[in-house]
PDB file of N, CA and C in Angstrom:
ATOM      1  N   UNK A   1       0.852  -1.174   0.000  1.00  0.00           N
ATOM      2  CA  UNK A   1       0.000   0.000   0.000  1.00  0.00           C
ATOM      3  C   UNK A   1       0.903   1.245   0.000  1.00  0.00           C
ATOM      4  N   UNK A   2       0.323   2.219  -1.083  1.00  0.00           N
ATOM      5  CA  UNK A   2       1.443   3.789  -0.681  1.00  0.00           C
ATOM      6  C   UNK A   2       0.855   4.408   0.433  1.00  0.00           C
ATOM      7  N   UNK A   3       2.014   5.263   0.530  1.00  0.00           N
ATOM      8  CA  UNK A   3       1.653   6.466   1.837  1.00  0.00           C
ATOM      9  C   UNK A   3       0.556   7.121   1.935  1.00  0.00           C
ATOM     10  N   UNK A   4      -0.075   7.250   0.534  1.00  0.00           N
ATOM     11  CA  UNK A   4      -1.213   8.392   0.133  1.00  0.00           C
ATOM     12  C   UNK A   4      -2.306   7.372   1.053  1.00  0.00           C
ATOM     13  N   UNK A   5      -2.016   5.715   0.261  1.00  0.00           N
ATOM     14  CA  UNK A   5      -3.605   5.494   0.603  1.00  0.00           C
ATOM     15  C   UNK A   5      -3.454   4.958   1.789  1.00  0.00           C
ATOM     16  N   UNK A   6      -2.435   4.876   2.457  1.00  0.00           N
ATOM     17  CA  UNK A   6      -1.857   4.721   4.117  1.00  0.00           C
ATOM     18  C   UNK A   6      -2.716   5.934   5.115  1.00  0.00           C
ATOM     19  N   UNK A   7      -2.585   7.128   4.067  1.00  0.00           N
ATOM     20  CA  UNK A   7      -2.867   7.685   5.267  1.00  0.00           C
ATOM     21  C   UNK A   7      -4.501   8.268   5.062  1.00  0.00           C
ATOM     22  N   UNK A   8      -4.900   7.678   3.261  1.00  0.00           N
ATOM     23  CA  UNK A   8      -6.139   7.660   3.711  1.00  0.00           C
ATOM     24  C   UNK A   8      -6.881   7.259   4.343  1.00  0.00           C
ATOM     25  N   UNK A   9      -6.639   5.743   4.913  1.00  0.00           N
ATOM     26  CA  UNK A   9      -7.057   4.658   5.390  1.00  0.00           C
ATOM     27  C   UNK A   9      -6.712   5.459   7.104  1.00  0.00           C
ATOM     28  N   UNK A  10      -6.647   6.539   7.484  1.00  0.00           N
ATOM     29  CA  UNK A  10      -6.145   6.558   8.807  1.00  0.00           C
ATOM     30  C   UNK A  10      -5.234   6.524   9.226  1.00  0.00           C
ATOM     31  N   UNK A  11      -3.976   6.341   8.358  1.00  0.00           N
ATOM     32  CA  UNK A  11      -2.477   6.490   9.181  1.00  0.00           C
ATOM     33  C   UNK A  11      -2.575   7.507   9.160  1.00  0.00           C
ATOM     34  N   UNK A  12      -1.526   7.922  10.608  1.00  0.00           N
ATOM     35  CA  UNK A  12      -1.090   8.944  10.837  1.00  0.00           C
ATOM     36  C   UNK A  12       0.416   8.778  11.052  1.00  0.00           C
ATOM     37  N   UNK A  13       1.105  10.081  11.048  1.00  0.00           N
ATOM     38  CA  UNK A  13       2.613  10.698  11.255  1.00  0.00           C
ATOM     39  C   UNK A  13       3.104  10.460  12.113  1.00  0.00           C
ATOM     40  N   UNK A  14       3.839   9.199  12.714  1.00  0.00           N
ATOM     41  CA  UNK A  14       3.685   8.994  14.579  1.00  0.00           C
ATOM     42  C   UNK A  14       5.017   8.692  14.489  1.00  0.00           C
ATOM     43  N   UNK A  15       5.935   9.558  15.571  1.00  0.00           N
ATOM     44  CA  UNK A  15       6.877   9.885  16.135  1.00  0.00           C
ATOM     45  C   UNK A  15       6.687   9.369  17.395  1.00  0.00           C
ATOM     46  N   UNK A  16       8.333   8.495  17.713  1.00  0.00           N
ATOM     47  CA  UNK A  16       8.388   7.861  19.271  1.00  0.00           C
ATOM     48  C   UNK A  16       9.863   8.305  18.979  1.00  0.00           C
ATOM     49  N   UNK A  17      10.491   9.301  20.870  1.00  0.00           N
ATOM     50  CA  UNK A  17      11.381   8.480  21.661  1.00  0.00           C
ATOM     51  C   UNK A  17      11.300   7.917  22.150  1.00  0.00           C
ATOM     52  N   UNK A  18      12.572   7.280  21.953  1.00  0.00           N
ATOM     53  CA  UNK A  18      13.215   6.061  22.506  1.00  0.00           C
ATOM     54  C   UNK A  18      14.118   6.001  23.494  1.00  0.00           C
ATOM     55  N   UNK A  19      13.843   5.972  24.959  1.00  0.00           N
ATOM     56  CA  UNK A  19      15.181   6.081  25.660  1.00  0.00           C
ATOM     57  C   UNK A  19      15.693   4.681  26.025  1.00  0.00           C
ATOM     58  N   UNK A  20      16.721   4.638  25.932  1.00  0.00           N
ATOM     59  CA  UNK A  20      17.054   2.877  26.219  1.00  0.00           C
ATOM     60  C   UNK A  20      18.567   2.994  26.997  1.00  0.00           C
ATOM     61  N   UNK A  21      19.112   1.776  27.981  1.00  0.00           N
ATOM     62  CA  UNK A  21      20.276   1.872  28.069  1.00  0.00           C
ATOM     63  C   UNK A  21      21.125   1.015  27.536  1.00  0.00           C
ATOM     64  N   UNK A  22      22.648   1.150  27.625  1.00  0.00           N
ATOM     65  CA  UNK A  22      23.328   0.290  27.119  1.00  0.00           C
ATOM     66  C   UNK A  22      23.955  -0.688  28.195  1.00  0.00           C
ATOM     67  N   UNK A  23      23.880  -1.986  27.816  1.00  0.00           N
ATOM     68  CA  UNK A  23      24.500  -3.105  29.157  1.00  0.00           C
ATOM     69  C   UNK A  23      26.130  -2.329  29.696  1.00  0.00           C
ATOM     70  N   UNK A  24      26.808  -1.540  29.051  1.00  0.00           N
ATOM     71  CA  UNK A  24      28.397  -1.327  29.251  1.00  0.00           C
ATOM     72  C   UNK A  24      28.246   0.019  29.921  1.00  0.00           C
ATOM     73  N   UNK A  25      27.098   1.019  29.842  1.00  0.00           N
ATOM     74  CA  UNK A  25      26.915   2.359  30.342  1.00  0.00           C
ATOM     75  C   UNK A  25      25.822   2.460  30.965  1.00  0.00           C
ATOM     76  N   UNK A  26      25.219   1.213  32.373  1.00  0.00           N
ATOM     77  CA  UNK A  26      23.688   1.332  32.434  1.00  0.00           C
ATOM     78  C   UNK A  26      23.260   2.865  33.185  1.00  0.00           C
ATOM     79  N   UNK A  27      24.202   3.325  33.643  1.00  0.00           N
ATOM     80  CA  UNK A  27      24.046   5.017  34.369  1.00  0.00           C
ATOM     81  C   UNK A  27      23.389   6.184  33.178  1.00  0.00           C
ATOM     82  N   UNK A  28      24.123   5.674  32.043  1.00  0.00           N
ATOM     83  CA  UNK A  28      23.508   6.742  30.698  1.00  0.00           C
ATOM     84  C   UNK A  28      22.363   6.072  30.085  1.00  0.00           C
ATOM     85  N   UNK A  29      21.211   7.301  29.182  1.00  0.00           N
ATOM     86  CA  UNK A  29      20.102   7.086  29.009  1.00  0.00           C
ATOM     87  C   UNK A  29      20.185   7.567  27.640  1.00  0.00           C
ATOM     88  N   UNK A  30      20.463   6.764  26.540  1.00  0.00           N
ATOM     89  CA  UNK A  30      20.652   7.375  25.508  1.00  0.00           C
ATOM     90  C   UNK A  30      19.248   7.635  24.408  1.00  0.00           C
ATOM     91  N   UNK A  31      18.942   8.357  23.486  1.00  0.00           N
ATOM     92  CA  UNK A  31      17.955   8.542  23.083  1.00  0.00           C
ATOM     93  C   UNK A  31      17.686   8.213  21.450  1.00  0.00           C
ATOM     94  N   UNK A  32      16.771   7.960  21.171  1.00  0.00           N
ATOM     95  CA  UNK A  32      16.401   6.854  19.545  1.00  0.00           C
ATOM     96  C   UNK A  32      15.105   7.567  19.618  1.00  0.00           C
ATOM     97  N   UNK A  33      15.165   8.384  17.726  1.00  0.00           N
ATOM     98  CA  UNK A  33      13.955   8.957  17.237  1.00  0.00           C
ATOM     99  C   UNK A  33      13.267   8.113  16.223  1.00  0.00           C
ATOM    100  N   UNK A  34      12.244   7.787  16.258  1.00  0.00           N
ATOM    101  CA  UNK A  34      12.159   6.493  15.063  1.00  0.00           C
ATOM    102  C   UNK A  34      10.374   7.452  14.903  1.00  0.00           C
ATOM    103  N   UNK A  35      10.211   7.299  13.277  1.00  0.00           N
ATOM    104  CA  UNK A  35       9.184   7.896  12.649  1.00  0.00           C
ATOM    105  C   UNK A  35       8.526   7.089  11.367  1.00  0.00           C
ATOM    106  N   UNK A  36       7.605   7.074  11.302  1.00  0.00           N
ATOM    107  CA  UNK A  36       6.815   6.221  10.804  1.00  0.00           C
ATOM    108  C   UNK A  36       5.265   6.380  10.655  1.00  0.00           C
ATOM    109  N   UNK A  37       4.430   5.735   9.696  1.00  0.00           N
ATOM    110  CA  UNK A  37       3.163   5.988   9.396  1.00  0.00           C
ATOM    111  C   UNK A  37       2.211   4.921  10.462  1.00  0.00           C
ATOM    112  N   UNK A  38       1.631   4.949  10.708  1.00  0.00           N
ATOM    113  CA  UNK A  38       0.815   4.027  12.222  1.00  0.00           C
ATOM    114  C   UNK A  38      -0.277   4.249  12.363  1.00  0.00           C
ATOM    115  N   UNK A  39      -1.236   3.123  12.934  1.00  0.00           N
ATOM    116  CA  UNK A  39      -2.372   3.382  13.618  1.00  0.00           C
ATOM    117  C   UNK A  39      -2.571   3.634  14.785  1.00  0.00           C
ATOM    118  N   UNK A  40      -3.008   5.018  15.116  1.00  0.00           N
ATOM    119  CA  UNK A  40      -3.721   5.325  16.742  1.00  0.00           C
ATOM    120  C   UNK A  40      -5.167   4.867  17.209  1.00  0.00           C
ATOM    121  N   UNK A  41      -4.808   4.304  18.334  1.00  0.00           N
ATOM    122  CA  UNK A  41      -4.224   4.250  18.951  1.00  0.00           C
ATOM    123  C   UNK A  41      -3.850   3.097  19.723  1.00  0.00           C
ATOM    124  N   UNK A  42      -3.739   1.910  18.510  1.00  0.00           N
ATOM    125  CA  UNK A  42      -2.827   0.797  18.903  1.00  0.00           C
ATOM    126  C   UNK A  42      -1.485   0.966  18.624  1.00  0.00           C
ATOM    127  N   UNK A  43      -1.316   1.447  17.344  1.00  0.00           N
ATOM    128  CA  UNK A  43       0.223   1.524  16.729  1.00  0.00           C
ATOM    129  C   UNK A  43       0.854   0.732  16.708  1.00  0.00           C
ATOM    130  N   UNK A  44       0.384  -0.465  15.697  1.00  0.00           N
ATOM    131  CA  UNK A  44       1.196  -1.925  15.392  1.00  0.00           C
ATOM    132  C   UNK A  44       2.181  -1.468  14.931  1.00  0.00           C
ATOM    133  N   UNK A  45       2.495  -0.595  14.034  1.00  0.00           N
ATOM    134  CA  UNK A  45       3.905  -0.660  13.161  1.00  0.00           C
ATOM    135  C   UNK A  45       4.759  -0.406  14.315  1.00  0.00           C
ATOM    136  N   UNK A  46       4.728   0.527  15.087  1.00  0.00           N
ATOM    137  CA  UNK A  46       5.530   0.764  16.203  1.00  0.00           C
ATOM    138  C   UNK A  46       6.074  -0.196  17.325  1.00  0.00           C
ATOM    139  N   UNK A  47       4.941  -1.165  17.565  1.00  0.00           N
ATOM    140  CA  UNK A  47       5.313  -2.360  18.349  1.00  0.00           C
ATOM    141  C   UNK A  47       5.882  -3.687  17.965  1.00  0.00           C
ATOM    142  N   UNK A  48       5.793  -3.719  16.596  1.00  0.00           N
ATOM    143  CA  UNK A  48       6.703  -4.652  15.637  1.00  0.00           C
ATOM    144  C   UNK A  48       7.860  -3.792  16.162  1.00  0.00           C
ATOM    145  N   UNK A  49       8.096  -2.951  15.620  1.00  0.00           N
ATOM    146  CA  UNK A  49       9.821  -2.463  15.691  1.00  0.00           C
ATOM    147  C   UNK A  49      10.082  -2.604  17.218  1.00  0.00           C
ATOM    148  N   UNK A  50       8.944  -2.268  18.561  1.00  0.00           N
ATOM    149  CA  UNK A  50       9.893  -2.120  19.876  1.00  0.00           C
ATOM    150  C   UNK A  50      10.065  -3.949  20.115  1.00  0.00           C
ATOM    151  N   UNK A  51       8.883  -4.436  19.027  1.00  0.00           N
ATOM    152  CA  UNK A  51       9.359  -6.398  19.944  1.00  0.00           C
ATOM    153  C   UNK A  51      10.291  -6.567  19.005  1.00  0.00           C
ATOM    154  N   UNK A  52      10.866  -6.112  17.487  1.00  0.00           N
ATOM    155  CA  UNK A  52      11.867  -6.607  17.260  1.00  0.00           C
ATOM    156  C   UNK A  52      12.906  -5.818  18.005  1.00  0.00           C
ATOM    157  N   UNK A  53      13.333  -4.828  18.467  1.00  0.00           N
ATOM    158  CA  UNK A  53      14.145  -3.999  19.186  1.00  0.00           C
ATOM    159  C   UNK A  53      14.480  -4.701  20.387  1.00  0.00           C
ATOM    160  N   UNK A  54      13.662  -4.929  20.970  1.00  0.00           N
ATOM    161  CA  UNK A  54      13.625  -6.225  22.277  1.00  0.00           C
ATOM    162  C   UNK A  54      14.843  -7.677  21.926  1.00  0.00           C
ATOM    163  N   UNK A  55      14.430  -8.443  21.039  1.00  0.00           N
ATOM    164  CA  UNK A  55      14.509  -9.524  20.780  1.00  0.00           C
ATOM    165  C   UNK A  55      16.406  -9.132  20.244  1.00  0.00           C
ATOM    166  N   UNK A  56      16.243  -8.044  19.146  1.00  0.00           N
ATOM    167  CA  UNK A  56      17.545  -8.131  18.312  1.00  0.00           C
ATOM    168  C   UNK A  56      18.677  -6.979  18.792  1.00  0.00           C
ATOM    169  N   UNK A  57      18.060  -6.413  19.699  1.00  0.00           N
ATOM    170  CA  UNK A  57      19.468  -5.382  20.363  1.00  0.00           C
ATOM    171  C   UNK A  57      19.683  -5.492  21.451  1.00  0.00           C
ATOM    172  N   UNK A  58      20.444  -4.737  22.265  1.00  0.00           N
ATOM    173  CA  UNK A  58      21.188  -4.830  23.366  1.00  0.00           C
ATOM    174  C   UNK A  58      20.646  -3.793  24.662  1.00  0.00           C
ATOM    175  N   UNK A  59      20.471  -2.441  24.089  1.00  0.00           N
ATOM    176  CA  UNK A  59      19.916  -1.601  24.610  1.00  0.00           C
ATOM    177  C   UNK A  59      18.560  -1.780  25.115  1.00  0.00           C
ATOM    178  N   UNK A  60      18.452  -2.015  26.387  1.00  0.00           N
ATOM    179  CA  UNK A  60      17.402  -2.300  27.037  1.00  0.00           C
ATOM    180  C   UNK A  60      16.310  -0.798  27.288  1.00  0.00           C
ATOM    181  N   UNK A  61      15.237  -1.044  27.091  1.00  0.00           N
ATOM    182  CA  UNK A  61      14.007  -0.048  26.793  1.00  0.00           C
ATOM    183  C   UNK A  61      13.891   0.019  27.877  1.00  0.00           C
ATOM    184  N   UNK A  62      13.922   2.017  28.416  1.00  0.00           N
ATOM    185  CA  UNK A  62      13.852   2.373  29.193  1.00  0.00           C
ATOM    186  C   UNK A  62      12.092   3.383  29.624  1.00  0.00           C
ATOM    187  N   UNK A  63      12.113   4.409  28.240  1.00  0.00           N
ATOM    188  CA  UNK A  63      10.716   4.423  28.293  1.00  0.00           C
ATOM    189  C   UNK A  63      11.091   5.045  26.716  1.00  0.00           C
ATOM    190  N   UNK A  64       9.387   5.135  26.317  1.00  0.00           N
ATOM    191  CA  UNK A  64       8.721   5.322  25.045  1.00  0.00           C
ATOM    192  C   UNK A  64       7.929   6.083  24.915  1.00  0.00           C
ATOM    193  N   UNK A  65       8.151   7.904  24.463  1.00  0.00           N
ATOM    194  CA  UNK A  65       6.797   8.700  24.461  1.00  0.00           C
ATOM    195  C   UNK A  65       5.992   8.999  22.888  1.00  0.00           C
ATOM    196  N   UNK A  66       5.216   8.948  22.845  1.00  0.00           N
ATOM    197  CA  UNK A  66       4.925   8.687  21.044  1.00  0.00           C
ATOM    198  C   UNK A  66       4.032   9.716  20.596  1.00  0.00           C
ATOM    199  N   UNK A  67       4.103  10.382  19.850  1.00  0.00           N
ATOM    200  CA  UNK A  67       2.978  11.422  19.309  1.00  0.00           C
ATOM    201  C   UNK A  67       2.905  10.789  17.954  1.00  0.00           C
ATOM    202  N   UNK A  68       1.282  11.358  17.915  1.00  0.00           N
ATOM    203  CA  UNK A  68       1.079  11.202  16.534  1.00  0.00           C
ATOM    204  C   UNK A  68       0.282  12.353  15.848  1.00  0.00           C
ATOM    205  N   UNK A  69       0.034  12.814  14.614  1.00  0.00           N
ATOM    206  CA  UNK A  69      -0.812  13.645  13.972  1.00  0.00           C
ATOM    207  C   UNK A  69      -1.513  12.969  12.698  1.00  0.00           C
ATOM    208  N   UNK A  70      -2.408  13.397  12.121  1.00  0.00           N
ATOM    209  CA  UNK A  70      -3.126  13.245  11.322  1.00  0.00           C
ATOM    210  C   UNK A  70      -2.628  14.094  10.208  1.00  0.00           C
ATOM    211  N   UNK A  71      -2.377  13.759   9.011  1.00  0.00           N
ATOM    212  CA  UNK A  71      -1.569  14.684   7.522  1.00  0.00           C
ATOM    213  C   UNK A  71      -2.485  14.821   6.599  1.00  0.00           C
ATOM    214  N   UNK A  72      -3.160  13.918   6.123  1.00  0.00           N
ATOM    215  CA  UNK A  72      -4.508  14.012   5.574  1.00  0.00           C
ATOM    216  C   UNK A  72      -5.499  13.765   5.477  1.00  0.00           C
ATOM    217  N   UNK A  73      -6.806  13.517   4.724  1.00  0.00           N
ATOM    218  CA  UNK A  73      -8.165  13.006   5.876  1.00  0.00           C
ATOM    219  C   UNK A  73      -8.419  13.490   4.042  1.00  0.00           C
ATOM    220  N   UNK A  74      -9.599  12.308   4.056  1.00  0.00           N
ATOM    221  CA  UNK A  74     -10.134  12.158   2.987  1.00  0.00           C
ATOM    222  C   UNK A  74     -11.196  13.521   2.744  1.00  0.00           C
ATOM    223  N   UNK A  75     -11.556  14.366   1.928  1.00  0.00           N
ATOM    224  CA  UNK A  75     -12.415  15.606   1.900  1.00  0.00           C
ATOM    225  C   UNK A  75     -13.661  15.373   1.795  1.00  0.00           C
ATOM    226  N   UNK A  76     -14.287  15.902   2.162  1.00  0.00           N
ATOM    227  CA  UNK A  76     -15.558  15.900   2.373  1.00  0.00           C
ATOM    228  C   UNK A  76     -16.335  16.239   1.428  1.00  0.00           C
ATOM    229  N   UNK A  77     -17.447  15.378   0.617  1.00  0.00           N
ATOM    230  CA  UNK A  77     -18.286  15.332  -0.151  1.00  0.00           C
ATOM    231  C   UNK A  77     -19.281  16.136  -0.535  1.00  0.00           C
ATOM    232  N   UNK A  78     -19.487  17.898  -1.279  1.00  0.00           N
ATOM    233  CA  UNK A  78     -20.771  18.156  -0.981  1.00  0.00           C
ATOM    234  C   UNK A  78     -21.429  18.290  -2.090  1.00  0.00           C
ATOM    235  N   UNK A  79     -22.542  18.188  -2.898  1.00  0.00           N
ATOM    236  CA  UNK A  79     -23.841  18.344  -3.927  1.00  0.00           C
ATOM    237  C   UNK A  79     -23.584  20.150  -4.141  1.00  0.00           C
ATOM    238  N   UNK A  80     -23.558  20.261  -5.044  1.00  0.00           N
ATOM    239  CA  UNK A  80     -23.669  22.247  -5.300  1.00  0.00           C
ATOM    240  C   UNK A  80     -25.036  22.102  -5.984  1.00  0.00           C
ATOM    241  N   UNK A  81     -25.558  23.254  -4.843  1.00  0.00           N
ATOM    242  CA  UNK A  81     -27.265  23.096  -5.099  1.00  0.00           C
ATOM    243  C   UNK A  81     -27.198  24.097  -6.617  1.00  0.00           C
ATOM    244  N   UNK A  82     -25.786  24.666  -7.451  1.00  0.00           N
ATOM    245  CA  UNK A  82     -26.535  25.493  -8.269  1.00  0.00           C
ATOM    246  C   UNK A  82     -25.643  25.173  -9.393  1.00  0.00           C
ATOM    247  N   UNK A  83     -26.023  25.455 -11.136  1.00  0.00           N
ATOM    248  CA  UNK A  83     -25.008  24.769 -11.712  1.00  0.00           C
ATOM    249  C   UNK A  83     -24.761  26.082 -12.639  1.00  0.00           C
ATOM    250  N   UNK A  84     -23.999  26.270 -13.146  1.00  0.00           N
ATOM    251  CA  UNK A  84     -23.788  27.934 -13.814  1.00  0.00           C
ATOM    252  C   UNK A  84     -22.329  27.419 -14.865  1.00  0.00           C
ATOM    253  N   UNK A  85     -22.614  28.066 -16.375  1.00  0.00           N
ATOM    254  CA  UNK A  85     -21.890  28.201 -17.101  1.00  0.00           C
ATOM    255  C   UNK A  85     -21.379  29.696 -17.654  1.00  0.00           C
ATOM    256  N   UNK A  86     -20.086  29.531 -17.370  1.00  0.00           N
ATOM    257  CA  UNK A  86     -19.190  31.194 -17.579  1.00  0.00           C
ATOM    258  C   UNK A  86     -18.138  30.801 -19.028  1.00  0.00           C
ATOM    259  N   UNK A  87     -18.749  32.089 -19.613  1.00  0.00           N
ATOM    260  CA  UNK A  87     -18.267  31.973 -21.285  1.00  0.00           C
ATOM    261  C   UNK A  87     -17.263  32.615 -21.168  1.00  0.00           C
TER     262      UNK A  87
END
């Protein structure tokens, strides 16, 4: 599916940090911007990436704040009650 009809369908623009630590520096809190098209307000695409993030890195998830917005929205339909031709 493209982006267009991604986000006709309701995706939205959803931005998460990522703070996580590293096993060799657990005192530091380093930070991961990850952006992507998603559904609110489950946001599967987002939780694929934190369970593969889990499973395939090192940096243990510390916390996760996520915004999202809406970019486009299908327009709204209206009848023109009048019909006029300009020569």
């Amino acid at each position: 599916m493209t982006d267009l009809a991604r986000q006709l369908n309701d995706y939205r623009l959803t931005t998460a940090e990522i703070l996580y630590r590293l096993p060799d520096h657990p005192s530091f809190l380093q930070s991961y911007i990850w952006q992507d098209l998603d559904l609110a307000p489950k946001f599967p695409v987002l939780r694929r990436f934190l369970d593969w993030w889990e499973g395939n890195l090192e940096g243990r998830l510390y916390h996760v704040r996520v915004g999202a917005v809406t970019l486009l929205s299908p327009g709204e339909m209206r009848h023109a009650a009048i019909e006029m031709r300009v020569h």
